[in-house]
N, C-alpha and C. Protein backbone atom coordinates (compact mmCIF):
# COMPACT_ATOMS: atom_id res chain seq x y z
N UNK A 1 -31.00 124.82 80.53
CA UNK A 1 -30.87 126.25 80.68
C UNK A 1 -29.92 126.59 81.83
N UNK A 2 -29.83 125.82 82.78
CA UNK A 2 -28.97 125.83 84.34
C UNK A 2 -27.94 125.96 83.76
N UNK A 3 -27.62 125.13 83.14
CA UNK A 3 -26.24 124.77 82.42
C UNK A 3 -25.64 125.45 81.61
N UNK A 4 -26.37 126.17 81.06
CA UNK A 4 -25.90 127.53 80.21
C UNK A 4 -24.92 128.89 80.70
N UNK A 5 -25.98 128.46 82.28
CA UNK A 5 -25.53 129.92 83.03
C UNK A 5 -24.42 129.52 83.54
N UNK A 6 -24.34 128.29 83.89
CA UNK A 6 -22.93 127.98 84.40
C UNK A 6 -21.93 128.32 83.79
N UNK A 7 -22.16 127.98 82.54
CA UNK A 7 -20.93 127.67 81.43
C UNK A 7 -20.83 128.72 81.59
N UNK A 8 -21.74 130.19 81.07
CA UNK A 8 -21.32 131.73 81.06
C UNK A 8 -20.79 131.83 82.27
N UNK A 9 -20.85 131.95 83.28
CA UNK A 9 -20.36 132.34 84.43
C UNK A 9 -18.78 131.73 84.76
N UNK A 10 -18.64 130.60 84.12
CA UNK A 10 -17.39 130.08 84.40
C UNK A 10 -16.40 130.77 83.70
N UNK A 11 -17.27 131.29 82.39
CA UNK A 11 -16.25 132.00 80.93
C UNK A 11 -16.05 132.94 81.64
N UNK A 12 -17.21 133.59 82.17
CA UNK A 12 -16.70 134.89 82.49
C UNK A 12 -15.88 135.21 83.94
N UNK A 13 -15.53 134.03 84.47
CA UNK A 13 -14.61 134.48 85.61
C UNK A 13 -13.44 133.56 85.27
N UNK A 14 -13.35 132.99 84.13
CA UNK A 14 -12.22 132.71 83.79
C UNK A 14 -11.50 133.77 82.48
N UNK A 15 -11.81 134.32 82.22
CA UNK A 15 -11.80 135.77 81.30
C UNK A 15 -11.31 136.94 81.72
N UNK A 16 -11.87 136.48 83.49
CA UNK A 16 -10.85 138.24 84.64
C UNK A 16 -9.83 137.68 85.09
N UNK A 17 -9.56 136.38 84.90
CA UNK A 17 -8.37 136.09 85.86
C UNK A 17 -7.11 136.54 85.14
N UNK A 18 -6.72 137.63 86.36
CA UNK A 18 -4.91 138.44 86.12
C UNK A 18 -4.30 137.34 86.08
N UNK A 19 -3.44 137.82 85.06
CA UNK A 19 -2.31 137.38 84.43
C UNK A 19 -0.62 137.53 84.92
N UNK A 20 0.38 136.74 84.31
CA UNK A 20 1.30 138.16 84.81
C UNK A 20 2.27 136.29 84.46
N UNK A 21 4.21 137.72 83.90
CA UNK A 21 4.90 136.81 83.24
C UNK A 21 5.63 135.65 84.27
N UNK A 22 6.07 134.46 83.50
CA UNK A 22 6.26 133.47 84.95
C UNK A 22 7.13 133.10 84.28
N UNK A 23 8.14 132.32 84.64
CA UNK A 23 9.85 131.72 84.09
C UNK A 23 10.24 131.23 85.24
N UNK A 24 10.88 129.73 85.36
CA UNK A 24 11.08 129.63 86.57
C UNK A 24 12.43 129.45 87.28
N UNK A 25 13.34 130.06 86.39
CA UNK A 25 14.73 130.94 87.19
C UNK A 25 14.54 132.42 87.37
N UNK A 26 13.43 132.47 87.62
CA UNK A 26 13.28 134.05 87.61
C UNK A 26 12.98 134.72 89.10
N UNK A 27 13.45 135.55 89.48
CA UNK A 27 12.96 136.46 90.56
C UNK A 27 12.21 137.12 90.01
N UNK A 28 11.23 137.88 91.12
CA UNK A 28 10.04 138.51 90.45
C UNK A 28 10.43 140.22 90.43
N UNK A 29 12.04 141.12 90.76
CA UNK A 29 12.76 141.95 90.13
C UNK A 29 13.17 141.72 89.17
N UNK A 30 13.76 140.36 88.41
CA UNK A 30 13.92 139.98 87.37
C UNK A 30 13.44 140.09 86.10
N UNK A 31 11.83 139.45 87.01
CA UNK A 31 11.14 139.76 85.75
C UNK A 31 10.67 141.17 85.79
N UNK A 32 10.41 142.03 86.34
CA UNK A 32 10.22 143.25 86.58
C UNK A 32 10.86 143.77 85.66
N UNK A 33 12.18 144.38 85.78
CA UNK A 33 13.35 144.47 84.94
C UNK A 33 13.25 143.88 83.44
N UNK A 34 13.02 142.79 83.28
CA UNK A 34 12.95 142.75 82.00
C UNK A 34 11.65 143.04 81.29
N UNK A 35 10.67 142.74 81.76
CA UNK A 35 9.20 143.47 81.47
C UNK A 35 9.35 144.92 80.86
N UNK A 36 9.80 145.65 81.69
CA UNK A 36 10.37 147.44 81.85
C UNK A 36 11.74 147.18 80.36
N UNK A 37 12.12 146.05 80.34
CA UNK A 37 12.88 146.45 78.80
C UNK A 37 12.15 146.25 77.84
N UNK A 38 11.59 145.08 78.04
CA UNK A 38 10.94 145.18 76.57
C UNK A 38 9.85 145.71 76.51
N UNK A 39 9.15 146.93 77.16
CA UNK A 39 8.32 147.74 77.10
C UNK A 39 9.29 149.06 76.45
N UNK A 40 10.29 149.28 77.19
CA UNK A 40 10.94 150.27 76.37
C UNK A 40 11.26 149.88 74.87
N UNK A 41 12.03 148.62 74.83
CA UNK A 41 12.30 148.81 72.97
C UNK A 41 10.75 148.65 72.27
N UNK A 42 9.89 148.06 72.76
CA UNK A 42 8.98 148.25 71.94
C UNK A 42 8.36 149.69 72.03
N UNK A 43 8.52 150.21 72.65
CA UNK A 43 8.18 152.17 72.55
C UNK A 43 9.04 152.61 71.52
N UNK A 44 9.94 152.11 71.74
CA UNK A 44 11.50 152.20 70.84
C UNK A 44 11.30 152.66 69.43
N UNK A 45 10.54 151.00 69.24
CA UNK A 45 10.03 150.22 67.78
C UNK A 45 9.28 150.79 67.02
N UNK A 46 8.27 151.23 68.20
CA UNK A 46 7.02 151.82 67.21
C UNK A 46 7.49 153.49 67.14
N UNK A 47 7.85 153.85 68.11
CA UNK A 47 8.34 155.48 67.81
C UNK A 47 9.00 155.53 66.48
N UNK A 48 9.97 154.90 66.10
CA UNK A 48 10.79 154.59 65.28
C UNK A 48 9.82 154.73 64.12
N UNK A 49 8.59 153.26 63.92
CA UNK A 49 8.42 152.98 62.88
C UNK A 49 7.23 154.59 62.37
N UNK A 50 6.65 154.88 63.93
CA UNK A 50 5.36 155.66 63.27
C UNK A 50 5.67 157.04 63.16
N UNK A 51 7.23 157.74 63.77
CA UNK A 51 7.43 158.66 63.90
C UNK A 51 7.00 159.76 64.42
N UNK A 52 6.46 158.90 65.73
CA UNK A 52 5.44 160.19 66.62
C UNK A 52 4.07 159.75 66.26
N UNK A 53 3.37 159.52 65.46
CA UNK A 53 1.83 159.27 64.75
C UNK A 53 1.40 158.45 65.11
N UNK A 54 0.19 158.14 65.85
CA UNK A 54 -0.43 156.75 66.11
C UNK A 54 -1.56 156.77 65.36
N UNK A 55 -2.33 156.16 65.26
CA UNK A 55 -3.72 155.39 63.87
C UNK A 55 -4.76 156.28 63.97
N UNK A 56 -4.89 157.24 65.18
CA UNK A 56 -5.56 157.78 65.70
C UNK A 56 -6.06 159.17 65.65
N UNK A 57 -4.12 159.73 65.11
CA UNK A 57 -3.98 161.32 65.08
C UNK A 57 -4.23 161.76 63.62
N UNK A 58 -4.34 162.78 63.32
CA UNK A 58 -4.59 163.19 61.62
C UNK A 58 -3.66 162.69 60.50
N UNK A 59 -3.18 162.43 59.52
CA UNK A 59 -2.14 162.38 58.63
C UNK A 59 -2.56 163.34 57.50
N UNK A 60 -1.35 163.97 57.12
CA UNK A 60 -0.98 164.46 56.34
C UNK A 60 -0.96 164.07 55.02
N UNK A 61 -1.71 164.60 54.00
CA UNK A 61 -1.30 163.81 52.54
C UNK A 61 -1.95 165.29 51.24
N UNK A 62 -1.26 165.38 50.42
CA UNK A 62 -1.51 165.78 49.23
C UNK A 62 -2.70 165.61 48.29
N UNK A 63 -3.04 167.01 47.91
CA UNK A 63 -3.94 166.16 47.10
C UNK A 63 -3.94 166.36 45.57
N UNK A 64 -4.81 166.38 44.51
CA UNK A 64 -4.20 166.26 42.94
C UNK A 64 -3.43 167.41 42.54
N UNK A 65 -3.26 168.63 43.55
CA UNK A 65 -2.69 169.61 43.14
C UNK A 65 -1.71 169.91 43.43
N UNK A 66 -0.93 169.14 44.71
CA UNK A 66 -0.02 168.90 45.38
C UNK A 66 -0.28 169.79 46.61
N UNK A 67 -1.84 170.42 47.19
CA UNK A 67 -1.57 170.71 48.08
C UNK A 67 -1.43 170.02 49.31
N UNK A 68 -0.94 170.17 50.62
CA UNK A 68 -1.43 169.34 51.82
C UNK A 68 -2.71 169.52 52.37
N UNK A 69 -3.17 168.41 53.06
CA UNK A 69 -4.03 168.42 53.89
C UNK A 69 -4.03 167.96 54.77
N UNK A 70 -4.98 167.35 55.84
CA UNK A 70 -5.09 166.42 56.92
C UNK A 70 -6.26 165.80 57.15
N UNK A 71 -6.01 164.57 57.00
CA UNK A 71 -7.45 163.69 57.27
C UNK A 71 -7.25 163.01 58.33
N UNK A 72 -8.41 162.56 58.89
CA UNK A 72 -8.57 161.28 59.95
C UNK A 72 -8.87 159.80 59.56
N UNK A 73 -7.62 159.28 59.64
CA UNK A 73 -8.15 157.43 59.33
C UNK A 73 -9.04 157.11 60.05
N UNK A 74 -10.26 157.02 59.73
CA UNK A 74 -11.90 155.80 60.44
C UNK A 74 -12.58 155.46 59.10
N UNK A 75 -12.97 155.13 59.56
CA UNK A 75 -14.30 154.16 58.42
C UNK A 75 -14.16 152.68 58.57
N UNK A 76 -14.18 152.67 57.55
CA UNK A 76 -13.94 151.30 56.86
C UNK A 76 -12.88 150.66 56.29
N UNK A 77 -11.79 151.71 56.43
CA UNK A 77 -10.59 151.76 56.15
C UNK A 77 -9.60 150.95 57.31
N UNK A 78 -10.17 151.65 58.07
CA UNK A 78 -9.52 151.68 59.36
C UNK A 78 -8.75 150.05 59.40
N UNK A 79 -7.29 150.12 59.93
CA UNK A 79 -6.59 148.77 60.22
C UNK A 79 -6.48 149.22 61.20
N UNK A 80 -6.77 148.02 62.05
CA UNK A 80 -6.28 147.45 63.48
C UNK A 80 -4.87 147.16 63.49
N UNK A 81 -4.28 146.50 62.79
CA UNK A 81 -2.59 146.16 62.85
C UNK A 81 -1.86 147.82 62.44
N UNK A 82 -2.47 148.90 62.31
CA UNK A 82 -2.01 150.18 62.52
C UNK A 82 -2.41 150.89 63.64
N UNK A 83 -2.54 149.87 64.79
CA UNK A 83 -2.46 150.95 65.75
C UNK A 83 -1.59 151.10 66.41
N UNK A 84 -0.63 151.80 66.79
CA UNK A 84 0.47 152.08 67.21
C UNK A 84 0.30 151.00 68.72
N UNK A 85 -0.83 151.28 69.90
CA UNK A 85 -0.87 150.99 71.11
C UNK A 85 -0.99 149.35 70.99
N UNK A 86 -1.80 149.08 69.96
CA UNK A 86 -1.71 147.07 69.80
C UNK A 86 -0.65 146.65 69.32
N UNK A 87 0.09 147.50 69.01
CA UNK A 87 1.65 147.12 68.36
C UNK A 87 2.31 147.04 69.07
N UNK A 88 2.56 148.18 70.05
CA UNK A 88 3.56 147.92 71.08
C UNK A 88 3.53 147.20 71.59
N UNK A 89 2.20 146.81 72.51
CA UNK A 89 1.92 145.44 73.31
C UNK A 89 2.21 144.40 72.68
N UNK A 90 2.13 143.69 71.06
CA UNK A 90 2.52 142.76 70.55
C UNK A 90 3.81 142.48 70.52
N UNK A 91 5.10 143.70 70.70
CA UNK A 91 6.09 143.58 70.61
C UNK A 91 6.95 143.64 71.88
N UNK A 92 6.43 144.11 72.66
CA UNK A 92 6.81 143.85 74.35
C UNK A 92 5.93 142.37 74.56
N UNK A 93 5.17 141.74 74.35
CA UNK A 93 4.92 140.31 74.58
C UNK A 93 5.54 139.28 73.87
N UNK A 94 6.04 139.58 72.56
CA UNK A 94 7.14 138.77 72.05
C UNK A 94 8.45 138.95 72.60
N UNK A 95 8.83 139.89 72.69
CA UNK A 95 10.24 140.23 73.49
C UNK A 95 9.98 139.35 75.00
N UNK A 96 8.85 139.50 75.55
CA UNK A 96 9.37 138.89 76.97
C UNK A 96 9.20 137.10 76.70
N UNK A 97 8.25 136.54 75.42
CA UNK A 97 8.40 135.50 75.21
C UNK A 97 9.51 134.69 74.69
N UNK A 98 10.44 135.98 73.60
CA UNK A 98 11.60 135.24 73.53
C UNK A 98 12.57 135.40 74.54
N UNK A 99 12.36 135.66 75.73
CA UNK A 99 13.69 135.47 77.00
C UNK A 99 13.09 134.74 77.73
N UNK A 100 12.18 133.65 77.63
CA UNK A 100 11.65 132.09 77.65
C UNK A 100 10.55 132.61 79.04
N UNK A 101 9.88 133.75 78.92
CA UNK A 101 8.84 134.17 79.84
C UNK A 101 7.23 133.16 79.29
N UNK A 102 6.35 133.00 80.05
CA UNK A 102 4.95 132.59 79.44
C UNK A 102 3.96 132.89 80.76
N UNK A 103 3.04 133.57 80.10
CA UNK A 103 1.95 134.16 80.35
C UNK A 103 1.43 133.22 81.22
N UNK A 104 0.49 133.40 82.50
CA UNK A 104 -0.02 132.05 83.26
C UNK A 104 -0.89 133.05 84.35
N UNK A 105 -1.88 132.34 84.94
CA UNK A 105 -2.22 132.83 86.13
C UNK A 105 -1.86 133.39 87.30
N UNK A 106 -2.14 134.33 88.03
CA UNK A 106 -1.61 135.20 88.84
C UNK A 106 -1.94 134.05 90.10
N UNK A 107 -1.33 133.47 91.21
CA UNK A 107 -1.55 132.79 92.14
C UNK A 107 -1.79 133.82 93.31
């Protein structure tokens, strides 16, 4: 049972430990700077793709009569890979991975 709590306790303070991007020709304005870009194109990306709309806000759709309406995506419906805010982050973490950045412990 001792041993249990350990293990949890280890998960869970290895679970808070900050993060942050590391490359090792990098200054840490460097990486700053590029962090701050690929946070912008991925704002970029998804503005682009969702046109203002995140997973969250009402959409617009027709119904058999062709009138409009507005519903809210939840239920059971609901996709996670449509949320605008997990998207961006997926695409600002690939962007800083392909300019040879990797994720590591904060020292």
């Amino acid at each position: 049972m001792r041993r249990t709590w350990i293990a949890l306790l280890a998960a869970a303070a290895a679970g808070c430990t900050p993060m942050q991007w590391m490359r090792d020709d990098a200054t840490p304005q460097q990486v700053d700077a590029d962090f701050q870009r690929c946070q912008q194109a991925a704002w970029q990306e998804e503005s682009t793709r969702t046109m203002g709309f995140s997973a969250f806000s009402p959409w617009i759709s027709r119904d058999a009569f062709g009138r409009p309406f507005m519903f809210q995506p939840a239920g059971p419906f609901y996709d996670p890979y449509s949320d605008r805010y997990m998207d961006e982050q997926r695409l600002a973490n690939f962007c800083m991975r392909a300019k040879g950045y990797a994720l590591a412990p904060r020292k």
